[in-house]
Protein backbone atom coordinates (compact mmCIF):
# COMPACT_ATOMS: atom_id res chain seq x y z
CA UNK A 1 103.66 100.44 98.15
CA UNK A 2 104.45 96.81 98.81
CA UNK A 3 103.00 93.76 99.81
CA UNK A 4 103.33 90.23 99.90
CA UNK A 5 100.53 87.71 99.31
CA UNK A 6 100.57 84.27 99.90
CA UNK A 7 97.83 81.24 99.56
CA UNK A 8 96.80 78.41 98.09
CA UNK A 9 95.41 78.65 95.43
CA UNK A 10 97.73 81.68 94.12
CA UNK A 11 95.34 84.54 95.30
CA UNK A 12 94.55 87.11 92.25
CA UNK A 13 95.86 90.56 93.41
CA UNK A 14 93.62 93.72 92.88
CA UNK A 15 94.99 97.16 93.53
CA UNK A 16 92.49 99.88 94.44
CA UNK A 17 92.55 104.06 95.34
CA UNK A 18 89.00 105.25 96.80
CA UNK A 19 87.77 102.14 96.16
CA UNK A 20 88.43 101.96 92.11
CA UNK A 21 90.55 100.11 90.17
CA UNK A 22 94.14 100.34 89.57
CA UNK A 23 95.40 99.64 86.03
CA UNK A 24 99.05 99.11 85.37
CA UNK A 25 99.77 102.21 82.91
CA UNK A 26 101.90 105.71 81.56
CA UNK A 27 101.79 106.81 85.26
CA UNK A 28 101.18 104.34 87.83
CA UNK A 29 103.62 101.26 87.49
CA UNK A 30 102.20 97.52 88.81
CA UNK A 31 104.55 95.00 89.54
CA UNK A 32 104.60 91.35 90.78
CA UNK A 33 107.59 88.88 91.28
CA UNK A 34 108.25 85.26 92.19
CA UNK A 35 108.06 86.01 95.76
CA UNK A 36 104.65 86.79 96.37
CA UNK A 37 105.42 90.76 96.16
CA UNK A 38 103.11 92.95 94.54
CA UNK A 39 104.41 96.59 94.16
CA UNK A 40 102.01 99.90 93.31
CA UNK A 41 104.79 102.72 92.23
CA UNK A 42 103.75 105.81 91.33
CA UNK A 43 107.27 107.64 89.67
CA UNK A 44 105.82 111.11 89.68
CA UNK A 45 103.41 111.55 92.55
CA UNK A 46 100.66 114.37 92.05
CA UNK A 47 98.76 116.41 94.51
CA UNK A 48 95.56 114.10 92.51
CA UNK A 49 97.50 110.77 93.85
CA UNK A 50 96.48 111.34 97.53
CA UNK A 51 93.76 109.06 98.92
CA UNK A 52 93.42 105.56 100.12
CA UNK A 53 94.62 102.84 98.64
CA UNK A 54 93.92 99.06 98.80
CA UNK A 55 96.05 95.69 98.12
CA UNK A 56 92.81 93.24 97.72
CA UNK A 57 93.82 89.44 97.56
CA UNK A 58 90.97 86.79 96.79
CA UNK A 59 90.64 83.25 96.36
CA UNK A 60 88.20 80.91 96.64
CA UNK A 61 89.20 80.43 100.76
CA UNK A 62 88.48 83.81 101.22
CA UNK A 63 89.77 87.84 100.78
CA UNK A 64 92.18 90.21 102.33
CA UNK A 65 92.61 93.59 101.96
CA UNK A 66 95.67 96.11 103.58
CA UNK A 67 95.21 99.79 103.22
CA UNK A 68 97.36 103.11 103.23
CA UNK A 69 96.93 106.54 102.96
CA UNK A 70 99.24 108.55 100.84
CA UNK A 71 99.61 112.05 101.68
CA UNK A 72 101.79 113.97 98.70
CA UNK A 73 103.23 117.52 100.61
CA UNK A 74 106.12 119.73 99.25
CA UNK A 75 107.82 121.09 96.00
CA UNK A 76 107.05 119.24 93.05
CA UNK A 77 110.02 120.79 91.64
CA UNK A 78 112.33 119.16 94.13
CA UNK A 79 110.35 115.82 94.16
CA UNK A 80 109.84 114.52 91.53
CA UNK A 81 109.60 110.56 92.67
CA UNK A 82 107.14 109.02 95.24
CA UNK A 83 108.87 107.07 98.16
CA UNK A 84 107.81 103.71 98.17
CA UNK A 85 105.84 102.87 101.82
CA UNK A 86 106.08 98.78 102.72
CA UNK A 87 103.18 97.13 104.54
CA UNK A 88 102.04 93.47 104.77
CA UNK A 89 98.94 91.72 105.67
């Protein structure tokens, strides 16, 4: 999942799934460049990844938050890497 955040001051970037935080680690990947993108990958999506998840971006003007909802279907065997889904606030 990516997103790009913008604003002044540099907003601090949360991700979230059913409302919990995301941690950068072994399984899920968090990534951030230059550009204001901030990328959730998940390189071997489960049947447990499924759920909501939330790009929250706060400052001290204010918070936005974008949401999707990944749904993981078909052989594991066959797929073993989660398609990355774009959307921007």
């Amino acid at each position: 999942m990516t997103v790009k955040v913008s604003g002044t001051p540099v907003p601090d970037v949360e991700w979230q799934k059913g409302g919990k935080p995301i941690r950068d680690g072994r399984r899920v990947k968090i990534d951030k460049n230059k550009d204001g993108e901030h990328v959730l990958r998940i390189p071997r999506v489960e049947t447990a990844d499924q759920g909501e998840y939330s790009c929250i971006a706060k400052n001290k003007a204010g918070k936005a938050t974008c949401s999707a909802r990944l749904t993981v279907e078909g052989n594991f065997g066959f797929y073993p890497a989660f398609t990355a889904v774009s959307f921007t606030e």
